[in-house]
N, C-alpha and C. Protein backbone atom coordinates (compact mmCIF):
# COMPACT_ATOMS: atom_id res chain seq x y z
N UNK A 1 149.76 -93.34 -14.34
CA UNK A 1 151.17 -93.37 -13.98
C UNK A 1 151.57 -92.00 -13.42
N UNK A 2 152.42 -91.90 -12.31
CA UNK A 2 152.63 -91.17 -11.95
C UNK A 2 153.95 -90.31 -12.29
N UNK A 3 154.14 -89.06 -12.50
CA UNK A 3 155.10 -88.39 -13.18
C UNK A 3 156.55 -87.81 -12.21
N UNK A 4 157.26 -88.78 -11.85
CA UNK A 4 158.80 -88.69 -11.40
C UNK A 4 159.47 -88.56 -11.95
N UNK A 5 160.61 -87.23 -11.63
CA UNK A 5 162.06 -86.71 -11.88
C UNK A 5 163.05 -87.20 -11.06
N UNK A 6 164.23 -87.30 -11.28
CA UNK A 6 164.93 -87.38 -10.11
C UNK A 6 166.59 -87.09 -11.00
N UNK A 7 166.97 -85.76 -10.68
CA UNK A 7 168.19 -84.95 -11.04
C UNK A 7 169.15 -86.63 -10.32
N UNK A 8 169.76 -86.99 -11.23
CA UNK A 8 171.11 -88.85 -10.61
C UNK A 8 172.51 -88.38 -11.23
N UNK A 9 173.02 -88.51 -10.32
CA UNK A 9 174.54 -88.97 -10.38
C UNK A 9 174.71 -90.13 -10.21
N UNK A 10 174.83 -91.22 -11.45
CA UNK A 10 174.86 -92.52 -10.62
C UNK A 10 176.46 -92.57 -9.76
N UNK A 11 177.05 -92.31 -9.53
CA UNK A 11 178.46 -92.41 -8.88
C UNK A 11 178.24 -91.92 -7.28
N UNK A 12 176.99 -91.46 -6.70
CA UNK A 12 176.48 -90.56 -5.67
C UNK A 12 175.87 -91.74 -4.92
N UNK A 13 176.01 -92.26 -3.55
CA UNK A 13 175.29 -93.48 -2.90
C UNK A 13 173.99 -92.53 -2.53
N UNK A 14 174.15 -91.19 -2.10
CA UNK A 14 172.88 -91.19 -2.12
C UNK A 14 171.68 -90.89 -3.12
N UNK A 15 172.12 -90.47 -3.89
CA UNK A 15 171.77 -90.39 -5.36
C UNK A 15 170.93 -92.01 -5.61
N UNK A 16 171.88 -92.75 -5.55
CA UNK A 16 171.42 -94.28 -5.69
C UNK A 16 170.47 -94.86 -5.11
N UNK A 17 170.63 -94.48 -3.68
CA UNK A 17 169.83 -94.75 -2.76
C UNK A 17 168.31 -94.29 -2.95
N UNK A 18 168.24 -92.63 -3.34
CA UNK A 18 167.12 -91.98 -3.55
C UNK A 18 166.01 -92.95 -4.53
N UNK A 19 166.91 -93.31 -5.81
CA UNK A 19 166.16 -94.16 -7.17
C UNK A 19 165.69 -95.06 -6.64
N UNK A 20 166.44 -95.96 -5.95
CA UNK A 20 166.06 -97.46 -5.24
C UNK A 20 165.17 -97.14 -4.37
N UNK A 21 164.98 -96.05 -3.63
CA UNK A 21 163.62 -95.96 -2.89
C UNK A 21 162.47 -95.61 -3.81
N UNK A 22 162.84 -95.12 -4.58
CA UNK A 22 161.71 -94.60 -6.14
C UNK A 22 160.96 -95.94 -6.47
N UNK A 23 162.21 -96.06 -6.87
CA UNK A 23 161.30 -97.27 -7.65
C UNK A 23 160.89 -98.87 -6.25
N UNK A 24 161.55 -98.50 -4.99
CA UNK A 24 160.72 -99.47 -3.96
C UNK A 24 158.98 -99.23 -3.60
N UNK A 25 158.80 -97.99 -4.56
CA UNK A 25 157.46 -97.41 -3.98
C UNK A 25 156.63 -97.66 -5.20
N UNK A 26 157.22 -98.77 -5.99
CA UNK A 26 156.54 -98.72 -7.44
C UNK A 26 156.47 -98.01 -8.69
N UNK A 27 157.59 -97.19 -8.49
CA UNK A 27 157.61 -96.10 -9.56
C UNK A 27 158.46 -96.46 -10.70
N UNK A 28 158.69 -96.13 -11.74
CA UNK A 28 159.88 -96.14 -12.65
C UNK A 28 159.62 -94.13 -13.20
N UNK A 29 161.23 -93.41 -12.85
CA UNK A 29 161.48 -92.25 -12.73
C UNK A 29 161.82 -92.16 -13.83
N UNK A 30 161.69 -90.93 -14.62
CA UNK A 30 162.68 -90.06 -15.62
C UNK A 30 163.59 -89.57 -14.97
N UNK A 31 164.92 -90.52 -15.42
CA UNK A 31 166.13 -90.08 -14.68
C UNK A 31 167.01 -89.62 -15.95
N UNK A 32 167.29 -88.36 -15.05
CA UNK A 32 168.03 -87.01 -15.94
C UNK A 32 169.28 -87.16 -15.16
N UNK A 33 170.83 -87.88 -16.15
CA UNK A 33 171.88 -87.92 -15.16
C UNK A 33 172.41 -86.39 -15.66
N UNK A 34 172.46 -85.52 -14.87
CA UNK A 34 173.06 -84.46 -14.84
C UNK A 34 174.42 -83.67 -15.25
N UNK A 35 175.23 -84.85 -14.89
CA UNK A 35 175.86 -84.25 -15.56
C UNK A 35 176.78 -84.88 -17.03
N UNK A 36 175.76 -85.67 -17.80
CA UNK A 36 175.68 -85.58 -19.19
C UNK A 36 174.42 -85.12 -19.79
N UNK A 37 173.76 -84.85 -19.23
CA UNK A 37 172.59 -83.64 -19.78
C UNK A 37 171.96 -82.85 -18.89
N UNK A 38 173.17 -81.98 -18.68
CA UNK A 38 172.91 -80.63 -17.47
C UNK A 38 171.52 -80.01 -18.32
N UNK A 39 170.59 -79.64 -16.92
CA UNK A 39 169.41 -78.59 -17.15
C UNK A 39 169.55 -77.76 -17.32
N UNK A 40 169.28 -76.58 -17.90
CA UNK A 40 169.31 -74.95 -18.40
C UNK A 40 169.63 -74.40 -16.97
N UNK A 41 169.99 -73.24 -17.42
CA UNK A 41 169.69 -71.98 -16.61
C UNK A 41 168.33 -71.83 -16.09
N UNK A 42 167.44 -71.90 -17.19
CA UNK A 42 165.93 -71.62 -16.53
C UNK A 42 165.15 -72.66 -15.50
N UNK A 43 165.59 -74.07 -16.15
CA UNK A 43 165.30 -75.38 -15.16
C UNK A 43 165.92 -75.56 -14.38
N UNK A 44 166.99 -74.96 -14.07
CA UNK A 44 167.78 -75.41 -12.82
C UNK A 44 166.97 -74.18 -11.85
N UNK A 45 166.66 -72.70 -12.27
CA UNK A 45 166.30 -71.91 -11.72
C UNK A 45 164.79 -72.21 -11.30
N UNK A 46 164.21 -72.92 -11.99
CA UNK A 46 162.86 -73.46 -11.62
C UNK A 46 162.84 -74.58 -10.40
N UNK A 47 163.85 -75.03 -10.58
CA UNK A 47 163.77 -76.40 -9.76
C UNK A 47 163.76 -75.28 -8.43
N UNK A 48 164.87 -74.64 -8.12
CA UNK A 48 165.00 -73.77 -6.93
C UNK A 48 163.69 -73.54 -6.62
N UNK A 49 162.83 -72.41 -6.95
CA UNK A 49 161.51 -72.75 -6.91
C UNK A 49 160.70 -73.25 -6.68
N UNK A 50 160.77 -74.27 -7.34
CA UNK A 50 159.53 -75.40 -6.55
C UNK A 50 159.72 -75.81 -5.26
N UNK A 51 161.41 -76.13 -5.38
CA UNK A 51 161.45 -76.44 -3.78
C UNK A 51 161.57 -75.21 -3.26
N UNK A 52 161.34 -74.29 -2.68
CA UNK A 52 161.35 -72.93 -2.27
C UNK A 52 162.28 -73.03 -1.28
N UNK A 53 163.57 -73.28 -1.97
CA UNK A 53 165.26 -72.73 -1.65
C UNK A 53 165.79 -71.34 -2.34
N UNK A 54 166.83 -70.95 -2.26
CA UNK A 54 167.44 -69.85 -2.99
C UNK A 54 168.08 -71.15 -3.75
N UNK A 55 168.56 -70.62 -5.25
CA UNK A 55 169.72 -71.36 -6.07
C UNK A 55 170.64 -71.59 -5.14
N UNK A 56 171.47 -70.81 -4.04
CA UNK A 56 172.80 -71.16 -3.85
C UNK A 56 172.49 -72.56 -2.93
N UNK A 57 170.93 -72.58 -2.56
CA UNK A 57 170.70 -74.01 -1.97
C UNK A 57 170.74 -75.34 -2.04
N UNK A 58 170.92 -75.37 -3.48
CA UNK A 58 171.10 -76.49 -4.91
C UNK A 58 172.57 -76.60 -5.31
N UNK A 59 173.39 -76.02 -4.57
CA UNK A 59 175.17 -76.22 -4.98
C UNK A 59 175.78 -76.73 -3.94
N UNK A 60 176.85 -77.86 -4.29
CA UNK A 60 177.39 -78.74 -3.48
C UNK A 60 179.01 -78.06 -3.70
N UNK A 61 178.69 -77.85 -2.13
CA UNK A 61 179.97 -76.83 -1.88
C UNK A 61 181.01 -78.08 -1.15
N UNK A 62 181.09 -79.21 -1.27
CA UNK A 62 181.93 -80.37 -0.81
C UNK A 62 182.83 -80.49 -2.30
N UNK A 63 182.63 -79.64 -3.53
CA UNK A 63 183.22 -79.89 -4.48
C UNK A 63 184.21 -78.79 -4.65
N UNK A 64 185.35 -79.64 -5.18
CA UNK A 64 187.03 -78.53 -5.48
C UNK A 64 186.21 -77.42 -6.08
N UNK A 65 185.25 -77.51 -7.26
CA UNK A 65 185.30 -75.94 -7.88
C UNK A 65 184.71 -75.21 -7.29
N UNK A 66 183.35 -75.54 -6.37
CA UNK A 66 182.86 -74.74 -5.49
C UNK A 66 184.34 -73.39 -4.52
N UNK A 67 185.28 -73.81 -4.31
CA UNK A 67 185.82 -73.13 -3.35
C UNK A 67 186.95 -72.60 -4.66
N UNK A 68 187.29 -73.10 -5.21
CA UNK A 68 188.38 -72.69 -6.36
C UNK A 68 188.06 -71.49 -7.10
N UNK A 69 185.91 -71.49 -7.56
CA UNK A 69 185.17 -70.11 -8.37
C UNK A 69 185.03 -69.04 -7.26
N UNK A 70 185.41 -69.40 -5.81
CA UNK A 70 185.02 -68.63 -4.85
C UNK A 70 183.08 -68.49 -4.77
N UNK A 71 183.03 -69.51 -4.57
CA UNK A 71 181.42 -69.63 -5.07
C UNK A 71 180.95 -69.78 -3.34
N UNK A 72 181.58 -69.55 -2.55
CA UNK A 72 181.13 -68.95 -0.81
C UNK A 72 181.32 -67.80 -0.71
N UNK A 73 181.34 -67.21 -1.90
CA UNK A 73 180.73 -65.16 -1.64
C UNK A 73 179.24 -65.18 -1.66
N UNK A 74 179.21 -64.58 -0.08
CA UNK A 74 177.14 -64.38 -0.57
C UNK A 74 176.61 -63.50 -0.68
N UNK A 75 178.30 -62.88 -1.62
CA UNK A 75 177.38 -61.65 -2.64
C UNK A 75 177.03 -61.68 -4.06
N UNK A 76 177.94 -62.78 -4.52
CA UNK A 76 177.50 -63.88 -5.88
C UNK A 76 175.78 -63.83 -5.76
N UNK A 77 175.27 -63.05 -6.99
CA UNK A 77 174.12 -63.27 -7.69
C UNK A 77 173.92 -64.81 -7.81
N UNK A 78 172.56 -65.10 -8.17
CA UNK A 78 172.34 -65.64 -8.84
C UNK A 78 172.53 -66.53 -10.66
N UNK A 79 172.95 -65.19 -10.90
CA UNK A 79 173.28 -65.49 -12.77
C UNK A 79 174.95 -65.91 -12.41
N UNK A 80 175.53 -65.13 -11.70
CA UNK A 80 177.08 -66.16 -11.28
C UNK A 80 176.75 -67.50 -10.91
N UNK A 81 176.37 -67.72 -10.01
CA UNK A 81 176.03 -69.43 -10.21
C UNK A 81 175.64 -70.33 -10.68
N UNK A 82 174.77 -69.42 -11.56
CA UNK A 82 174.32 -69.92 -12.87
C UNK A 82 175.21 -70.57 -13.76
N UNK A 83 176.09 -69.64 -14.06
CA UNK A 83 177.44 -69.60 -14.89
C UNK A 83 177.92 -70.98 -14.41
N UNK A 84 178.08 -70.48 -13.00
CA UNK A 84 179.33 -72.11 -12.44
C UNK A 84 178.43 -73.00 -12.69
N UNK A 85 177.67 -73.25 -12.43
CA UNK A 85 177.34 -74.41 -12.69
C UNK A 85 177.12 -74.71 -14.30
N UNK A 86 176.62 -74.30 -15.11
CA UNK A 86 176.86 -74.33 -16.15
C UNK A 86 177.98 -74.35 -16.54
N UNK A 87 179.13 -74.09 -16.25
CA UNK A 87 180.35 -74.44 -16.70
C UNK A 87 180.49 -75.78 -15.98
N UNK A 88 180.12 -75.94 -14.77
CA UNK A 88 180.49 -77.24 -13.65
C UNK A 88 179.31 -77.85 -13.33
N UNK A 89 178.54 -78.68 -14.06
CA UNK A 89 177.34 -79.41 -13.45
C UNK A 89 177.62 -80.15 -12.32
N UNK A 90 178.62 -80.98 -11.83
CA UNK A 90 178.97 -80.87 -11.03
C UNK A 90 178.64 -80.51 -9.47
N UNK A 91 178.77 -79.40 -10.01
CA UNK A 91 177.99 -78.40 -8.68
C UNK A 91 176.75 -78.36 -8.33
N UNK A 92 176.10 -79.16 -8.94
CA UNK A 92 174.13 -79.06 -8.85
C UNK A 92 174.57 -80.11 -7.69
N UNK A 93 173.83 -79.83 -6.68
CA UNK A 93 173.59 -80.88 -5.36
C UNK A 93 172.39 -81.96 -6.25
N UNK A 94 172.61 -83.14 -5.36
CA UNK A 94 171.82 -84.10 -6.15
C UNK A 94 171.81 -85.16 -5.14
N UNK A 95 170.16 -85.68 -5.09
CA UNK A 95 169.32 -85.90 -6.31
C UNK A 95 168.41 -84.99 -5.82
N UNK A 96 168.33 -84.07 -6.61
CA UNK A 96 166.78 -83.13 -6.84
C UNK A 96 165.23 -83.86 -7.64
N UNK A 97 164.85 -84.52 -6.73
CA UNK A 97 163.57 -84.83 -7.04
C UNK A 97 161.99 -84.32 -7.33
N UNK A 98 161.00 -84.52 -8.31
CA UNK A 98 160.44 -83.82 -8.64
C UNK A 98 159.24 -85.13 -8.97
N UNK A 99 158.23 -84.40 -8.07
CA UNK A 99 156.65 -85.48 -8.06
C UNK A 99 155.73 -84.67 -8.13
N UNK A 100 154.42 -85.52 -7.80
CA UNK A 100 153.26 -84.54 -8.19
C UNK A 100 153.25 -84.00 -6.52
N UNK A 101 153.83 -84.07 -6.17
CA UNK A 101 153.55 -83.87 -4.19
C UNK A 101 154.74 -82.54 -3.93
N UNK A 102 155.61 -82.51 -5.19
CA UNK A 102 156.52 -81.37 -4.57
C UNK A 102 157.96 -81.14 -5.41
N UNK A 103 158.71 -80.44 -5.02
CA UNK A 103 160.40 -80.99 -5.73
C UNK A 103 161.02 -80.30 -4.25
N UNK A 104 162.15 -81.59 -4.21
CA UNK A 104 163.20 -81.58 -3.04
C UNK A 104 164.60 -82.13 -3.40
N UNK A 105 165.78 -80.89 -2.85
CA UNK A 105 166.69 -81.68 -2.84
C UNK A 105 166.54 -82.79 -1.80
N UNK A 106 166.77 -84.03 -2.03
CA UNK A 106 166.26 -85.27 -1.00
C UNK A 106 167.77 -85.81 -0.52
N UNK A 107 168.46 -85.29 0.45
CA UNK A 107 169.49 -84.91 1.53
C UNK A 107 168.86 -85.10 2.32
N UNK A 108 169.02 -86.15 3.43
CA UNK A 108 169.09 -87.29 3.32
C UNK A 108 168.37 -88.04 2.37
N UNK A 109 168.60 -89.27 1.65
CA UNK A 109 167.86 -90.21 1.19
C UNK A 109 166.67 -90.60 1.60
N UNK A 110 166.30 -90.65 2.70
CA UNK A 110 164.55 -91.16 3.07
C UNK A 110 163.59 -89.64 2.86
N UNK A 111 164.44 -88.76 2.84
CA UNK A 111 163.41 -87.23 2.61
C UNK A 111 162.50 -87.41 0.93
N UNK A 112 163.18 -88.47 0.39
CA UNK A 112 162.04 -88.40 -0.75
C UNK A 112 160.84 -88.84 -0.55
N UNK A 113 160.70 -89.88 0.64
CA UNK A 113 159.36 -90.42 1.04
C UNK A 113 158.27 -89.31 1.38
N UNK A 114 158.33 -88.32 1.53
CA UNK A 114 157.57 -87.15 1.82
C UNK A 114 156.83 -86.50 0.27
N UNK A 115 157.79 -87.17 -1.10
CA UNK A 115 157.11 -86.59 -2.27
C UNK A 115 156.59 -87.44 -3.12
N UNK A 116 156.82 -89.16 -2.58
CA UNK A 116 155.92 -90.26 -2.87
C UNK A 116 154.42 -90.00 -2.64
N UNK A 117 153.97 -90.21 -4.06
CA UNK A 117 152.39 -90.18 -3.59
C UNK A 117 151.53 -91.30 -3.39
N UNK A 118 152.47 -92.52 -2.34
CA UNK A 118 152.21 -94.18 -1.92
C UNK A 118 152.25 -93.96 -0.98
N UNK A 119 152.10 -94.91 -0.06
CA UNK A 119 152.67 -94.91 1.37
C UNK A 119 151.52 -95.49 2.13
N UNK A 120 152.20 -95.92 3.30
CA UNK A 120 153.75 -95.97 3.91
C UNK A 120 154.12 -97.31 3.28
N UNK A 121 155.34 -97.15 2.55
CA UNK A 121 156.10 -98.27 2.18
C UNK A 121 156.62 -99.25 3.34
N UNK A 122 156.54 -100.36 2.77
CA UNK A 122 157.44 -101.73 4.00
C UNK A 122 158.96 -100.94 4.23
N UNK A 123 159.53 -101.25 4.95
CA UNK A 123 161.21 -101.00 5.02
C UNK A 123 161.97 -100.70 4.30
N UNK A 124 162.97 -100.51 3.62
CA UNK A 124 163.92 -100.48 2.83
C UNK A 124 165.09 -100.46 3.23
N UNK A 125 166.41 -101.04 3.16
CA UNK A 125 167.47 -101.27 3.32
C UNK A 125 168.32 -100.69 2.65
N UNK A 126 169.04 -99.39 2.63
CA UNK A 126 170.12 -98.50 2.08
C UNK A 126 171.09 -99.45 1.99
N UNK A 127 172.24 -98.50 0.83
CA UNK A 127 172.92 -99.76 0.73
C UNK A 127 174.14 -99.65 1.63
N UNK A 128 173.99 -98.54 2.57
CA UNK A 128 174.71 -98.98 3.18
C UNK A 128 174.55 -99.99 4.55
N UNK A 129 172.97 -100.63 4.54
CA UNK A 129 172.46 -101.34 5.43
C UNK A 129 171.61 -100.72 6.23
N UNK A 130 171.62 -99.18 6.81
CA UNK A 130 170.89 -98.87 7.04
C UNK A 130 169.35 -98.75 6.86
N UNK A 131 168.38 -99.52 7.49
CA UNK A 131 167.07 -99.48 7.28
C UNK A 131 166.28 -98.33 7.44
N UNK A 132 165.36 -98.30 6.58
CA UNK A 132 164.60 -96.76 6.80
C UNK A 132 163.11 -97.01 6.51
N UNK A 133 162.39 -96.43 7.74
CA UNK A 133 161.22 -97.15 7.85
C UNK A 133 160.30 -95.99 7.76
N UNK A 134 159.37 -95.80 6.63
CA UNK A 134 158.10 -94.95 6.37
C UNK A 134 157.61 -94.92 7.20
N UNK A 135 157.10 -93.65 7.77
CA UNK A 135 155.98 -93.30 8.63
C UNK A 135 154.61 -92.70 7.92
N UNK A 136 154.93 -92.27 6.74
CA UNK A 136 153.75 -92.18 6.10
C UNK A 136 152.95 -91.05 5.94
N UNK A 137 154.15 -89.83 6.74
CA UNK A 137 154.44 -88.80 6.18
C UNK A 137 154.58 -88.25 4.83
N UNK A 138 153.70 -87.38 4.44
CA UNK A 138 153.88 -86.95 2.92
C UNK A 138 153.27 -85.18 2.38
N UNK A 139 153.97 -84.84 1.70
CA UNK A 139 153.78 -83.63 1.44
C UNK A 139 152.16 -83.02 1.10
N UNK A 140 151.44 -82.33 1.11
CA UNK A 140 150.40 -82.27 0.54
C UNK A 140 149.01 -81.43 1.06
């Protein structure tokens, strides 16, 4: 069995979207909804990492507190965003996915097909109808 994460907001279509392609590829994920069991400081700082982003790459600045903490200074450390988000899980961009092939924030929804270690999957149909068709592209 293969070992999938996937950081869910279920309230997030693409969030939703990401799982439903998860599990279209045969998988069943350890889904960590975030924000009723926000990750540490150190795992959120790890996740950055793996996907080799900076932290401020992992914050969803489409949210009120993002602009309210002044959290578009990019002279804000690291351990400040830490903070916000730890005060505001919220703010973790999502879904941050995590396979044996890689970890990605997966923005757009079909970018998780790159950390599937299947492929190329048949079609899949987003829900917003949009079809998205594997090429069979994958990290590795």
């Amino acid at each position: 069995m293969t070992d999938i994460t996937i950081f869910h907001n279920p309230r997030c279509g693409t969030s939703r979207n990401v799982l439903a392609l998860v599990r279209h590829a045969g998988f069943e994920p350890r889904v960590v909804d975030y924000l009723s069991t926000p990750p540490g400081r150190d795992e959120i700082r790890a996740l950055a990492v793996a996907a080799g982003v900076p932290l401020r790459a992992l914050l969803r600045e489409k949210e009120a507190a993002f602009a309210e903490l002044g959290l578009g200074d990019a002279g804000l450390g690291d351990d400040a965003l830490l903070d916000a988000i730890e005060r505001h899980p919220v703010l973790l961009n999502r879904p941050i996915v995590v396979t044996p092939l890689g970890t990605a924030l997966c923005r757009p929804s079909e970018a998780v097909l790159e950390l599937l270690p299947v492929g190329p999957l048949p079609p899949f149909t987003k829900s917003d109808g949009e079809v998205v068709h594997d090429h069979g592209r994958r990290r590795g």
